[in-house]
C-alpha atoms as a PDB file:
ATOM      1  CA  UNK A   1     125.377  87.482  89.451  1.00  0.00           C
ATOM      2  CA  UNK A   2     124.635  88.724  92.864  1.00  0.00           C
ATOM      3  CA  UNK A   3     127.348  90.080  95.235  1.00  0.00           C
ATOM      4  CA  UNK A   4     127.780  88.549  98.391  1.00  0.00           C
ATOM      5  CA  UNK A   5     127.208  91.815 100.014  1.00  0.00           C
ATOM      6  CA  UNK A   6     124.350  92.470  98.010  1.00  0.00           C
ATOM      7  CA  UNK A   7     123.058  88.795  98.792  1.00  0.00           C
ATOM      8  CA  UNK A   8     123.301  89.160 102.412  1.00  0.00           C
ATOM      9  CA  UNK A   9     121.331  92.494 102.400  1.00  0.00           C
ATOM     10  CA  UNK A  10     118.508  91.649  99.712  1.00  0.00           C
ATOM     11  CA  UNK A  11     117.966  88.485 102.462  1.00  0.00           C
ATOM     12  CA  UNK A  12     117.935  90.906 105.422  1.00  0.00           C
ATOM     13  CA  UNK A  13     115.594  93.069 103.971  1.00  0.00           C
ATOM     14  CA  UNK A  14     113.366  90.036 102.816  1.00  0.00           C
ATOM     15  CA  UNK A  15     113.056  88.992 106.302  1.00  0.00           C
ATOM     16  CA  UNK A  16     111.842  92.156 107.417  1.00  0.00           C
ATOM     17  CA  UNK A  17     110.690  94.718 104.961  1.00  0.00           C
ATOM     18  CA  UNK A  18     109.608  96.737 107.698  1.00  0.00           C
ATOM     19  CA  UNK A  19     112.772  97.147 109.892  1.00  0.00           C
ATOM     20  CA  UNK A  20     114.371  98.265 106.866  1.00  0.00           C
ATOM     21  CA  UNK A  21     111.997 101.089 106.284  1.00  0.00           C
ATOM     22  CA  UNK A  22     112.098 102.396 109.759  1.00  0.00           C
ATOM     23  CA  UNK A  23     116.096 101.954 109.450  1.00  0.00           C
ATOM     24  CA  UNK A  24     116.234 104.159 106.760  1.00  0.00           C
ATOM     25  CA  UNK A  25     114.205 106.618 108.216  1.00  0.00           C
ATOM     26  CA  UNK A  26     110.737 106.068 105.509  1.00  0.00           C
ATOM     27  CA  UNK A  27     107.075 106.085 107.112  1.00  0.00           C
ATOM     28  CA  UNK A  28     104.957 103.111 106.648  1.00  0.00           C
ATOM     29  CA  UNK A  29     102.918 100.347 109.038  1.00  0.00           C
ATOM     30  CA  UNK A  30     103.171  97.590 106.496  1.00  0.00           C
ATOM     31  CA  UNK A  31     105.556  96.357 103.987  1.00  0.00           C
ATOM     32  CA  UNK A  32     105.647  93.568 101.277  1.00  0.00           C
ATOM     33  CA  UNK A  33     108.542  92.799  98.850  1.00  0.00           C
ATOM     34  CA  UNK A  34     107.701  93.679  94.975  1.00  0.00           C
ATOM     35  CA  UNK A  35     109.369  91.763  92.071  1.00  0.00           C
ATOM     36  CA  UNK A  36     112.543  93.819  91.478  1.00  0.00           C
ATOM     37  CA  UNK A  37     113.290  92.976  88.220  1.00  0.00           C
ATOM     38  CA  UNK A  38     113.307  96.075  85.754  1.00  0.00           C
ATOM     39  CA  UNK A  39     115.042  94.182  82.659  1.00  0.00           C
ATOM     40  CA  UNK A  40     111.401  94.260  80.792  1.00  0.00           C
ATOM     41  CA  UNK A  41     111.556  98.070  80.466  1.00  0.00           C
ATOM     42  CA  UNK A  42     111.942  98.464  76.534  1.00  0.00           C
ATOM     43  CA  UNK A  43     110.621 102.249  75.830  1.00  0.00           C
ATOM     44  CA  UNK A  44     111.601 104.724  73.150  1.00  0.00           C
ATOM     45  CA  UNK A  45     111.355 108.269  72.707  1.00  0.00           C
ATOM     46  CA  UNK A  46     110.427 110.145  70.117  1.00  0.00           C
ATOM     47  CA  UNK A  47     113.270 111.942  69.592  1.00  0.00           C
ATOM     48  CA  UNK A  48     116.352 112.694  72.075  1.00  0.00           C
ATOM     49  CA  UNK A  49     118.771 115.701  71.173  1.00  0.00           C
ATOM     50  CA  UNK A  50     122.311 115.951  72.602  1.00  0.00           C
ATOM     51  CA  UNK A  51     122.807 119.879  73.053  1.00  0.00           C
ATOM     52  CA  UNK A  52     125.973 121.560  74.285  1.00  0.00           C
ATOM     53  CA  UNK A  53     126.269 125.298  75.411  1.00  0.00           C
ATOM     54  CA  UNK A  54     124.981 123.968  78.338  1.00  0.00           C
ATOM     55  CA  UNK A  55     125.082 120.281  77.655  1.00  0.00           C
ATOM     56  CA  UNK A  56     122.104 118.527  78.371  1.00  0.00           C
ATOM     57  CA  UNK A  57     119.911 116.170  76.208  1.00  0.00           C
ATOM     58  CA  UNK A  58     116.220 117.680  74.976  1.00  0.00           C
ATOM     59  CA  UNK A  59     113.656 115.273  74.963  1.00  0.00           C
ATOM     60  CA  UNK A  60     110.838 115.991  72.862  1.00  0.00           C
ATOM     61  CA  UNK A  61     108.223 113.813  72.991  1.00  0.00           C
ATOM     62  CA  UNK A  62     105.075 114.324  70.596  1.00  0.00           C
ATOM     63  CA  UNK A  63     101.484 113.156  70.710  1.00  0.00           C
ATOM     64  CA  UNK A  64      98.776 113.203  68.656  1.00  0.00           C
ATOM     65  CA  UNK A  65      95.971 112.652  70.615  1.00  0.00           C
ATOM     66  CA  UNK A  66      95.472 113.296  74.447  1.00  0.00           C
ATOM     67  CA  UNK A  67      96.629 110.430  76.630  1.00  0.00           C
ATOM     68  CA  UNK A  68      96.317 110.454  80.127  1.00  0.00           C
ATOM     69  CA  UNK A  69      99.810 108.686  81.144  1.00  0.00           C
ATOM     70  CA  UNK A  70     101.204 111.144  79.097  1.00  0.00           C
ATOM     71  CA  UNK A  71     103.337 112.973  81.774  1.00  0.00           C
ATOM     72  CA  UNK A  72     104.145 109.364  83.513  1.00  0.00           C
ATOM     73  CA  UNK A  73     105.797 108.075  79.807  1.00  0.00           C
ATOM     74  CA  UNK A  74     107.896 111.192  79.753  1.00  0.00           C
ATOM     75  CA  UNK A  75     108.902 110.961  83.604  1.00  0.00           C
ATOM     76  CA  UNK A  76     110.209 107.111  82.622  1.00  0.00           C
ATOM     77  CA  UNK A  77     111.666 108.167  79.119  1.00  0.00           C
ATOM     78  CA  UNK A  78     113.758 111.139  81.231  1.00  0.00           C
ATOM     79  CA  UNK A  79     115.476 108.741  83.781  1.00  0.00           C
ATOM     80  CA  UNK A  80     115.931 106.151  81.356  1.00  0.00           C
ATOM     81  CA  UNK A  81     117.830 108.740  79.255  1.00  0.00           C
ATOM     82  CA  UNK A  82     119.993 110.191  82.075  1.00  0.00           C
ATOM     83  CA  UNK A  83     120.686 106.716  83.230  1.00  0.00           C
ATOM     84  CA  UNK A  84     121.903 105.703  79.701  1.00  0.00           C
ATOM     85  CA  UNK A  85     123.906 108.847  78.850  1.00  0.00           C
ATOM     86  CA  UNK A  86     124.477 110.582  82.482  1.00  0.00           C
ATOM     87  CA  UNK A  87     123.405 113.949  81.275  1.00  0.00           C
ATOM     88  CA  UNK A  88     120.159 116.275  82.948  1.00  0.00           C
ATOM     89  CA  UNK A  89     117.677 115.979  80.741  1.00  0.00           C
ATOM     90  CA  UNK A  90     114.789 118.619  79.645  1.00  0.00           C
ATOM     91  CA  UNK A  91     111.628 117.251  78.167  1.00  0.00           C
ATOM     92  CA  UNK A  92     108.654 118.708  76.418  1.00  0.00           C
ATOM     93  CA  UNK A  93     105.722 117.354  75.443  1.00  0.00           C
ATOM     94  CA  UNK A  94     102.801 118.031  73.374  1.00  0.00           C
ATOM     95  CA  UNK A  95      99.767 117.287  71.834  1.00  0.00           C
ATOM     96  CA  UNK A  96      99.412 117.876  67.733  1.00  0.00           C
END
């Protein structure tokens, strides 16, 4: 459930897309509202390592043929790693 601060500014920004761009200092001469809702992200990794000495978590992600989103899956499967276990992650990726 919804906040009412966080009501009362996902209505302001509805309103006006634009304003809020130019409040927040982003370029742009038109604006429309996108579906916000994430929740259908399911994605796994190939593999995720927790290192320490630094800690960090390595993400290696393998492939065996050449795909073109390839460096777009890896960008996603990075956040969604450091937003689940709030370390910096370090990915590699390749092609067998």
């Amino acid at each position: 459930m919804a906040k009412p601060f966080d009501a009362a500014t996902k209505h302001l920004v509805e309103v006006d897309p634009l304003a809020w761009l130019r409040y927040v200092g982003l370029p742009g001469t038109e604006a429309e509202l996108m579906d916000a809702d994430l929740s259908t992200v399911t994605s796994e990794a190939d593999r995720i390592i927790h290192v320490r000495g630094p800690e960090y978590l390595a993400h290696i992600e393998m492939q065996a043929s050449y795909k073109t989103d390839m460096h777009v899956r890896v960008l996603v499967y990075g956040v969604l790693a450091f937003a689940k276990y709030g370390l910096p992650v370090q990915s590699w990726r390749g092609s067998f």
